[in-house]
PDB file of N, CA and C in Angstrom:
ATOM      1  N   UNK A   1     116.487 262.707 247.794  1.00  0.00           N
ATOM      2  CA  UNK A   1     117.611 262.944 246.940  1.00  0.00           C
ATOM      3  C   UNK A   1     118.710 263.701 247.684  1.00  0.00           C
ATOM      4  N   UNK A   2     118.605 264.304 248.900  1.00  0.00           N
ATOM      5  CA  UNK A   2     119.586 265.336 249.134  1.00  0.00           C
ATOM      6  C   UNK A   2     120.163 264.411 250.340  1.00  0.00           C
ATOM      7  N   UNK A   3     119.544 263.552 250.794  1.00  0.00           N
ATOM      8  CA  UNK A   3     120.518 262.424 251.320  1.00  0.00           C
ATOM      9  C   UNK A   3     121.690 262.033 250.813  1.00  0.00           C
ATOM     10  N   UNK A   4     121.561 261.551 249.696  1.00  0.00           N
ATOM     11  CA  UNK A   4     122.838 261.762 248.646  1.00  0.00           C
ATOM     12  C   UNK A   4     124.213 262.818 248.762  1.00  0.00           C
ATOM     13  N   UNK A   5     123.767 263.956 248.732  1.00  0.00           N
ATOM     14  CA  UNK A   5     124.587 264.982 248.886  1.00  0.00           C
ATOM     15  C   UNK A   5     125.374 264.328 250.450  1.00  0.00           C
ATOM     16  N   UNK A   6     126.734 264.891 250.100  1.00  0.00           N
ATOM     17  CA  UNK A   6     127.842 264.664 251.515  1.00  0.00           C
ATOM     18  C   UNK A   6     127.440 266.025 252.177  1.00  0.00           C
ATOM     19  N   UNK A   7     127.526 265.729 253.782  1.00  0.00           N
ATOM     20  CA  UNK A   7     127.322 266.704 254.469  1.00  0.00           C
ATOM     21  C   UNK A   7     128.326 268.117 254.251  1.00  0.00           C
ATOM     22  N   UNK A   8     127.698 269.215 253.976  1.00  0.00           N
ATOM     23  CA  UNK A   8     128.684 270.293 254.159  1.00  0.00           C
ATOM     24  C   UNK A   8     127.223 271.673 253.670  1.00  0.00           C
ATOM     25  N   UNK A   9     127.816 272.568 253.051  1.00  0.00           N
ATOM     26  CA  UNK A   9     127.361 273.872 252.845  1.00  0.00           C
ATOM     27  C   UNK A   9     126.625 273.721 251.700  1.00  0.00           C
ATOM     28  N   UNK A  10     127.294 273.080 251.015  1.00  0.00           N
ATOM     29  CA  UNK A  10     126.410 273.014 249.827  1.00  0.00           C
ATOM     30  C   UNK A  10     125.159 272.323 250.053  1.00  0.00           C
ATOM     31  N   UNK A  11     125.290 270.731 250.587  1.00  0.00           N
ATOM     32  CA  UNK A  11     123.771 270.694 250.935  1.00  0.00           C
ATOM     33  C   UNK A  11     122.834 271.219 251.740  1.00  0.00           C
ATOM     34  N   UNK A  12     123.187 272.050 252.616  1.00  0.00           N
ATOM     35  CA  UNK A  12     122.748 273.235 253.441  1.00  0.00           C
ATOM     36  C   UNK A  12     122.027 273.999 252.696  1.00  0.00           C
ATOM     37  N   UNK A  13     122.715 274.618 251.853  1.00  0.00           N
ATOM     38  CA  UNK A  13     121.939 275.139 250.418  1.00  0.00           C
ATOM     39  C   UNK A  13     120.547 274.849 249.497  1.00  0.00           C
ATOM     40  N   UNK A  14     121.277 273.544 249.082  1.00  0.00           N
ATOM     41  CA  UNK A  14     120.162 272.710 248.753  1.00  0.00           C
ATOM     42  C   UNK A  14     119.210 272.309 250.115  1.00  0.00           C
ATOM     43  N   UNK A  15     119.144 272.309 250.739  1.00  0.00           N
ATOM     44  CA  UNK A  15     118.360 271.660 251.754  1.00  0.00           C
ATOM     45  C   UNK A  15     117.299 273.122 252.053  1.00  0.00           C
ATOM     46  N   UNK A  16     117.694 273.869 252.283  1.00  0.00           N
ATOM     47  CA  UNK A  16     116.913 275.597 252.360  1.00  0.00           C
ATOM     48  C   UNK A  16     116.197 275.690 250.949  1.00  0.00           C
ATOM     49  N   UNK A  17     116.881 275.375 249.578  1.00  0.00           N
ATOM     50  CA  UNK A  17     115.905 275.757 248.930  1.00  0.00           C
ATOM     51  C   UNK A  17     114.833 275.009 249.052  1.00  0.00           C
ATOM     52  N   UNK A  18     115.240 273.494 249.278  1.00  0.00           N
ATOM     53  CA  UNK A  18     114.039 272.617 248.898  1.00  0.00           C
ATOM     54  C   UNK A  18     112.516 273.238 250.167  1.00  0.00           C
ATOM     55  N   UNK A  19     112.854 273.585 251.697  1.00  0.00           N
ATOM     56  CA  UNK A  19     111.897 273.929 252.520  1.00  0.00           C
ATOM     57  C   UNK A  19     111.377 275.328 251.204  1.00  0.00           C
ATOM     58  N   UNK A  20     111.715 276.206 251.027  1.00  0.00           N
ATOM     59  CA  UNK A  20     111.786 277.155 250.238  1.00  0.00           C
ATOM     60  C   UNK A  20     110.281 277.151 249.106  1.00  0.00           C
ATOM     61  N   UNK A  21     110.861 275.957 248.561  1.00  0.00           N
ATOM     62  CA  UNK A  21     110.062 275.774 247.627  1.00  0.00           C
ATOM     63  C   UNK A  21     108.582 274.688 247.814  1.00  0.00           C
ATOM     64  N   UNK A  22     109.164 274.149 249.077  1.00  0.00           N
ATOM     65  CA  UNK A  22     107.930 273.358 249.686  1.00  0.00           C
ATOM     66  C   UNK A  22     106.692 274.381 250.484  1.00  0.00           C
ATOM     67  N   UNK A  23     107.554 275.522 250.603  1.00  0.00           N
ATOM     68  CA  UNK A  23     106.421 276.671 251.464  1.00  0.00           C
ATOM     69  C   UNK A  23     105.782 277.503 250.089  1.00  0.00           C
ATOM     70  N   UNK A  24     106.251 277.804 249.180  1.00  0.00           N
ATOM     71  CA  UNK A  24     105.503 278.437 248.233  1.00  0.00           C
ATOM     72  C   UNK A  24     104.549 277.278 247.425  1.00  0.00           C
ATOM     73  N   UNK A  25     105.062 276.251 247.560  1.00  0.00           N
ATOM     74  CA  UNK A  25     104.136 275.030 247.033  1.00  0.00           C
ATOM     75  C   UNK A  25     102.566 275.336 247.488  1.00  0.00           C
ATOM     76  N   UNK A  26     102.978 274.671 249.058  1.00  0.00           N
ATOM     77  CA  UNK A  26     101.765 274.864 249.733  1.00  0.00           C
ATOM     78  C   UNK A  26     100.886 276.109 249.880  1.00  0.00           C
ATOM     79  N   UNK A  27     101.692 277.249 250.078  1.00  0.00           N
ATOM     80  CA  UNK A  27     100.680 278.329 250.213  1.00  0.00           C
ATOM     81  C   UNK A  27     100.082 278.565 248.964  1.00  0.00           C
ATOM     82  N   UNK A  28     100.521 277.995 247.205  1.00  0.00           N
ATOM     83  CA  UNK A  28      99.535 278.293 246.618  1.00  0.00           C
ATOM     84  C   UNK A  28      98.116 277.258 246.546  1.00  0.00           C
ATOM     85  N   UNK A  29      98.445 276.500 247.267  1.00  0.00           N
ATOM     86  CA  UNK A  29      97.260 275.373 247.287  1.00  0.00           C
ATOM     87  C   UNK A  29      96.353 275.999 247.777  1.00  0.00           C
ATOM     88  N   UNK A  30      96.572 276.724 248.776  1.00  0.00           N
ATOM     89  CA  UNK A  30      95.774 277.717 249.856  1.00  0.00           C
ATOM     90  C   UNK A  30      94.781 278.759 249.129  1.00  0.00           C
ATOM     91  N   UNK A  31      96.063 279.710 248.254  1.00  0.00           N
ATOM     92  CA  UNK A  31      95.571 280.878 247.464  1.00  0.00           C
ATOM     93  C   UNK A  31      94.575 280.479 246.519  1.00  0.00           C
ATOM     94  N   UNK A  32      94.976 279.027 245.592  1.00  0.00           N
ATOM     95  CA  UNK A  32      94.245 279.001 244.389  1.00  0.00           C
ATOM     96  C   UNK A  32      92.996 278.010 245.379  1.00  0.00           C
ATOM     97  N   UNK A  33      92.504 277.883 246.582  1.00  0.00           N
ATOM     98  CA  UNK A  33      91.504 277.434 247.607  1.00  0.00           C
ATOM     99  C   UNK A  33      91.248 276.008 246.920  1.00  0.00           C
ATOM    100  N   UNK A  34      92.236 275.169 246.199  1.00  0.00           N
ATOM    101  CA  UNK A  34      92.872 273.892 246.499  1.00  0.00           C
ATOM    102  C   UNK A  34      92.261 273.002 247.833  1.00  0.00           C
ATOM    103  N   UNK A  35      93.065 273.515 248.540  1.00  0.00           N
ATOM    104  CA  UNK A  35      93.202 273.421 249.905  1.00  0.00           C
ATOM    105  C   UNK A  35      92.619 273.841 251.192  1.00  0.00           C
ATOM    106  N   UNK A  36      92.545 273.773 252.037  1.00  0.00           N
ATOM    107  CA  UNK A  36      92.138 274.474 253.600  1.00  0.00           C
ATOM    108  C   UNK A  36      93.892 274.658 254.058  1.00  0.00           C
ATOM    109  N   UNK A  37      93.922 276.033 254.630  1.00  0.00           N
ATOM    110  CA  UNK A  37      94.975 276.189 255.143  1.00  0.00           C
ATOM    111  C   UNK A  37      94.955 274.749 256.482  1.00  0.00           C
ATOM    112  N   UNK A  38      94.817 274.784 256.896  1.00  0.00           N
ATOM    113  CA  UNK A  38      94.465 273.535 258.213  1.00  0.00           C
ATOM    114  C   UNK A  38      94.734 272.384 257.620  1.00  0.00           C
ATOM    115  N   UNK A  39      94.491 271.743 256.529  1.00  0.00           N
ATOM    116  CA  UNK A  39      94.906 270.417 255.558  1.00  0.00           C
ATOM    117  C   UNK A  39      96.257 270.778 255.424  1.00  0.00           C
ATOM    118  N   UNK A  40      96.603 272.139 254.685  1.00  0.00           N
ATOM    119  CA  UNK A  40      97.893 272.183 254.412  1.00  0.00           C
ATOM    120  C   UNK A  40      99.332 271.665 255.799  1.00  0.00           C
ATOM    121  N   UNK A  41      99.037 272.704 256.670  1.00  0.00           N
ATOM    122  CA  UNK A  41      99.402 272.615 257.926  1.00  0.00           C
ATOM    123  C   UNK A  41      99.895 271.012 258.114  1.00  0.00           C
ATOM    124  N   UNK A  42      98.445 270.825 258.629  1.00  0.00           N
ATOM    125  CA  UNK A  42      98.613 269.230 258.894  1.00  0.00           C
ATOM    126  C   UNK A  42      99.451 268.336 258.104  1.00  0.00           C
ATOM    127  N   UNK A  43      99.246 268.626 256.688  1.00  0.00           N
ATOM    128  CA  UNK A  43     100.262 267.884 255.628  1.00  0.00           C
ATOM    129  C   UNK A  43     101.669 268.006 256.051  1.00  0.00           C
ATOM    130  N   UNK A  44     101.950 269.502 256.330  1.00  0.00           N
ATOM    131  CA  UNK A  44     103.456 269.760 256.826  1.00  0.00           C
ATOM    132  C   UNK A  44     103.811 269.088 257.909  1.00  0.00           C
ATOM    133  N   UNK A  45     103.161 268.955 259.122  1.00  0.00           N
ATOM    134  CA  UNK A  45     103.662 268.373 259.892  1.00  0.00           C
ATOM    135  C   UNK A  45     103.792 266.840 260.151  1.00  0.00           C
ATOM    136  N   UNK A  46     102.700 266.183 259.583  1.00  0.00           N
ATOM    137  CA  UNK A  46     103.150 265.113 259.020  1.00  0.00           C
ATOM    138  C   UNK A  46     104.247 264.466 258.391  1.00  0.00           C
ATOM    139  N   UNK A  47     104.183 265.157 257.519  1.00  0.00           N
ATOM    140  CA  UNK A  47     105.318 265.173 256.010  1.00  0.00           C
ATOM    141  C   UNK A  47     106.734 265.523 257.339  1.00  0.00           C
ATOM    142  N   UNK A  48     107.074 266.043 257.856  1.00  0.00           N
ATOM    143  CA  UNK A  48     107.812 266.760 258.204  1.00  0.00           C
ATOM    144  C   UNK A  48     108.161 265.349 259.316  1.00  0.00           C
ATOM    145  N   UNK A  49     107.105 264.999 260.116  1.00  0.00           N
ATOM    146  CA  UNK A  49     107.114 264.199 261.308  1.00  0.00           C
ATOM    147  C   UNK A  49     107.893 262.685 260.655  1.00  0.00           C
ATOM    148  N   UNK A  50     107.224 262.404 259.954  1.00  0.00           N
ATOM    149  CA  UNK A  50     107.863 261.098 258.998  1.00  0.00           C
ATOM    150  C   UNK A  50     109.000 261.084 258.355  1.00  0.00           C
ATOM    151  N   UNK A  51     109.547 262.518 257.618  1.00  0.00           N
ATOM    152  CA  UNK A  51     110.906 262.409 257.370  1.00  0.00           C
ATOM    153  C   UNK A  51     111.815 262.368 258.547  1.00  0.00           C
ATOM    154  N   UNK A  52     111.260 263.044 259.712  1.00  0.00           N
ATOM    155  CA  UNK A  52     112.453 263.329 260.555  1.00  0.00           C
ATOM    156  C   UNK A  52     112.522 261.922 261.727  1.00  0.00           C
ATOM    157  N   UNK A  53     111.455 261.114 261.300  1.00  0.00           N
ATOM    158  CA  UNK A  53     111.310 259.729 261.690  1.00  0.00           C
ATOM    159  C   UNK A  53     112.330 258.678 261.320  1.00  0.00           C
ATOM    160  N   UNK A  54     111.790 258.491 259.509  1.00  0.00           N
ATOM    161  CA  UNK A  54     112.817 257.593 258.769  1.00  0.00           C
ATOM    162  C   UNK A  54     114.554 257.982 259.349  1.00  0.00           C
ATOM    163  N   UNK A  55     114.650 259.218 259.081  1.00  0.00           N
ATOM    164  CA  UNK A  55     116.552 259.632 258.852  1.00  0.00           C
ATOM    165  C   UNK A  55     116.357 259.285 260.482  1.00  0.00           C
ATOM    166  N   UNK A  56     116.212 259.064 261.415  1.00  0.00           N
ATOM    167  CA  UNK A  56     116.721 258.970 262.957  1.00  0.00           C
ATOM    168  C   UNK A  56     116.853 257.225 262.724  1.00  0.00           C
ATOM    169  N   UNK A  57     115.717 256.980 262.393  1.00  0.00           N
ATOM    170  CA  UNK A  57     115.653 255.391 262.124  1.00  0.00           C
ATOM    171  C   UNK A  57     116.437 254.838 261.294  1.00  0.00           C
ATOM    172  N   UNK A  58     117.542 255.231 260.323  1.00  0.00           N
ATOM    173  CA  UNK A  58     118.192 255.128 258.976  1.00  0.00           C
ATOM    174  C   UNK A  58     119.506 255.147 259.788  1.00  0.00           C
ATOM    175  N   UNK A  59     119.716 256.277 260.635  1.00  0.00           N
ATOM    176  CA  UNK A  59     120.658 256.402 261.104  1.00  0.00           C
ATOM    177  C   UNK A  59     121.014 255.672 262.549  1.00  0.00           C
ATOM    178  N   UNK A  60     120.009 255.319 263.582  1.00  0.00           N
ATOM    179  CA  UNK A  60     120.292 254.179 264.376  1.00  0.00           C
ATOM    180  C   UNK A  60     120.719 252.767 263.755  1.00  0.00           C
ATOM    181  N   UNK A  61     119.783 252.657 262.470  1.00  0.00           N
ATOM    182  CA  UNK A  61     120.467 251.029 261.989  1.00  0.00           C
ATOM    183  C   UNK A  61     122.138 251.191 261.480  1.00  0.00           C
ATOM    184  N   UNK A  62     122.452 252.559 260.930  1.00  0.00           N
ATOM    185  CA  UNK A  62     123.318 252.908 260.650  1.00  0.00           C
ATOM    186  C   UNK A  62     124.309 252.291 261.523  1.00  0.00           C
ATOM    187  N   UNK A  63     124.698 253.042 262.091  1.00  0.00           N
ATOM    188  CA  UNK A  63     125.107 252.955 263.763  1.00  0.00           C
ATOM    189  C   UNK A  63     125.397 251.845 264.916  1.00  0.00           C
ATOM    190  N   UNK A  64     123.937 250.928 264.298  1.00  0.00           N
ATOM    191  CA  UNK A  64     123.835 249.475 265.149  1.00  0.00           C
ATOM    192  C   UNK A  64     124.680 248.661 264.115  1.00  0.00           C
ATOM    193  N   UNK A  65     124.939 248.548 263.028  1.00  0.00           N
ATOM    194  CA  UNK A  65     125.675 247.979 262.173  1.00  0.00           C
ATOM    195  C   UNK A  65     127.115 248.409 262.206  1.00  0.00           C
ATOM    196  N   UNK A  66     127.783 249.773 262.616  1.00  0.00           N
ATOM    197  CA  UNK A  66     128.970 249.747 262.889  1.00  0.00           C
ATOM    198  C   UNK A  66     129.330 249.390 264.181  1.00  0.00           C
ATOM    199  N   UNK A  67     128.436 249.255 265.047  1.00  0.00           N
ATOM    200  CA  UNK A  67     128.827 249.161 266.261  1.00  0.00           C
ATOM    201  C   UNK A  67     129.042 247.252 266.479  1.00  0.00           C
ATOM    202  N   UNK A  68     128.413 246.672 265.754  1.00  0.00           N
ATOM    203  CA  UNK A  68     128.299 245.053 265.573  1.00  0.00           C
ATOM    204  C   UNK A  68     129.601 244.696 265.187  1.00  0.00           C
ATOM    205  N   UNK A  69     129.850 245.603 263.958  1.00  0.00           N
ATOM    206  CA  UNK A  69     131.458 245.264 263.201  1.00  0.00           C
ATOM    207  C   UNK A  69     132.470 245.704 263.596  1.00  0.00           C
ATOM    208  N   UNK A  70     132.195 246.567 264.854  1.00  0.00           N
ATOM    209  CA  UNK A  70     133.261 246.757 265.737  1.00  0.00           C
ATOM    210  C   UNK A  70     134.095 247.997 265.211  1.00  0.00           C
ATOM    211  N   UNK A  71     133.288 248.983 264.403  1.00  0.00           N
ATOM    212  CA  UNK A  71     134.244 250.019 263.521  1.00  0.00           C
ATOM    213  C   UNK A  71     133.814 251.114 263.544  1.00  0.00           C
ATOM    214  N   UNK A  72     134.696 252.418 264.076  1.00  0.00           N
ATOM    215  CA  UNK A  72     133.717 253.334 264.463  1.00  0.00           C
ATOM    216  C   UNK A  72     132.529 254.166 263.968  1.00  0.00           C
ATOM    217  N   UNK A  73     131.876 254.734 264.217  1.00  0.00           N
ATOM    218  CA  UNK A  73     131.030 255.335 263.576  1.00  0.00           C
ATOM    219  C   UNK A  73     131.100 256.824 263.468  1.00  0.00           C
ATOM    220  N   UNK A  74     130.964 257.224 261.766  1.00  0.00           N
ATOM    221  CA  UNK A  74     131.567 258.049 261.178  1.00  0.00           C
ATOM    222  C   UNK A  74     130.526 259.103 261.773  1.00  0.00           C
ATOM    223  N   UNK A  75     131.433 260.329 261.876  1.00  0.00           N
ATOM    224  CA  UNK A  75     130.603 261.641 261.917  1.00  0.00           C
ATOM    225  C   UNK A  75     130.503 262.445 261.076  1.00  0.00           C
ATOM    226  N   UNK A  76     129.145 263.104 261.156  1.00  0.00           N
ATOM    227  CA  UNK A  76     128.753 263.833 259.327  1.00  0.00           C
ATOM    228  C   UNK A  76     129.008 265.336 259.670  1.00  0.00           C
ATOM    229  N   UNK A  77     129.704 265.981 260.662  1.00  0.00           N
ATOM    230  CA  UNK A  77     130.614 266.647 260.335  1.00  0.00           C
ATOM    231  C   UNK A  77     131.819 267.048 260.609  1.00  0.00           C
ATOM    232  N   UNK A  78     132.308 266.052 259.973  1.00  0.00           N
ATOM    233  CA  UNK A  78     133.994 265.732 259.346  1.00  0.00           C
ATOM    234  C   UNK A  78     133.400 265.230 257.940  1.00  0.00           C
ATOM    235  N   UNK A  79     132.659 265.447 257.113  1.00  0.00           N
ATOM    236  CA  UNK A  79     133.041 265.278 255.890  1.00  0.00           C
ATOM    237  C   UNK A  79     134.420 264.760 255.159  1.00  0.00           C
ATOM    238  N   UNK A  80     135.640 265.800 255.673  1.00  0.00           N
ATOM    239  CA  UNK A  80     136.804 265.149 255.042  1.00  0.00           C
ATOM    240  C   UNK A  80     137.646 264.287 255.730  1.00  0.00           C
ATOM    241  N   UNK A  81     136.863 263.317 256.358  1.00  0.00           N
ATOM    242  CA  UNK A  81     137.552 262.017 257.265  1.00  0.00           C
ATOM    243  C   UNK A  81     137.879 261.357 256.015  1.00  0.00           C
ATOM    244  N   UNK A  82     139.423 260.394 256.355  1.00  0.00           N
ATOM    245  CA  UNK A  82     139.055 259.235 255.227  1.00  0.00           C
ATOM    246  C   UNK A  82     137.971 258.407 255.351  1.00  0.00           C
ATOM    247  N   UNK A  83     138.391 257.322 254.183  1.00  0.00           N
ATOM    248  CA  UNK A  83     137.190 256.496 254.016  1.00  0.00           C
ATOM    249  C   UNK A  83     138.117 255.907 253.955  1.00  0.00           C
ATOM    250  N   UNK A  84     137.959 254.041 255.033  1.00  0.00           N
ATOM    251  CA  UNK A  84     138.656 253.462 255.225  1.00  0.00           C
ATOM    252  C   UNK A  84     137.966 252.070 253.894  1.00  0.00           C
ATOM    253  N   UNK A  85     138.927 251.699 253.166  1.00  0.00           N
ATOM    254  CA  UNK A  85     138.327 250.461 251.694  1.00  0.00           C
ATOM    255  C   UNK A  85     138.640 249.772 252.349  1.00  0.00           C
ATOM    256  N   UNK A  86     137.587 248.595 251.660  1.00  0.00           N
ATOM    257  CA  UNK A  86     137.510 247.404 251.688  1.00  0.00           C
ATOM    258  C   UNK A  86     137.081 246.364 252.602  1.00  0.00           C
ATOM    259  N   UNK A  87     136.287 247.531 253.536  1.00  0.00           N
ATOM    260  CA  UNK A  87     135.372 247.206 254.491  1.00  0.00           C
ATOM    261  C   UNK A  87     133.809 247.251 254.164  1.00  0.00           C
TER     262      UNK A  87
END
């Protein structure tokens, strides 16, 4: 969901709480012995390894598609670039 959000401060924001709330997640899995701290772990880095997989991969096709159409490719921070319509 926070893909959505346009790059700037605010999703910065949002993006900190969400780790935020993903670390108190897990450590109660731990506390209420749910879990093995070591499962947890592993979950994170996983979890962690695969998101930061997809968005590199999201963003090369990105990229390979402006570069095909011959139009440059936007940078996410300039947020307030235009947006060129009707392309």
């Amino acid at each position: 969901m926070l893909a959505f959000f346009p790059a700037g401060e605010r999703r910065h924001r949002w993006e900190w709480l969400a780790v935020g709330f993903a670390f108190v997640m897990s450590m109660s899995r731990v506390y209420l012995a749910a879990h093995w701290f070591s499962d947890v772990v592993a979950g994170t880095l996983l979890g962690a390894g695969i998101a930061i997989f997809w968005a590199a991969a999201v963003t090369e096709c990105r990229d390979v598609i402006f570069r095909a159409r011959g139009e440059p490719i936007p940078r996410e921070d300039a947020p307030d670039a235009p947006v060129q319509a009707g392309k």
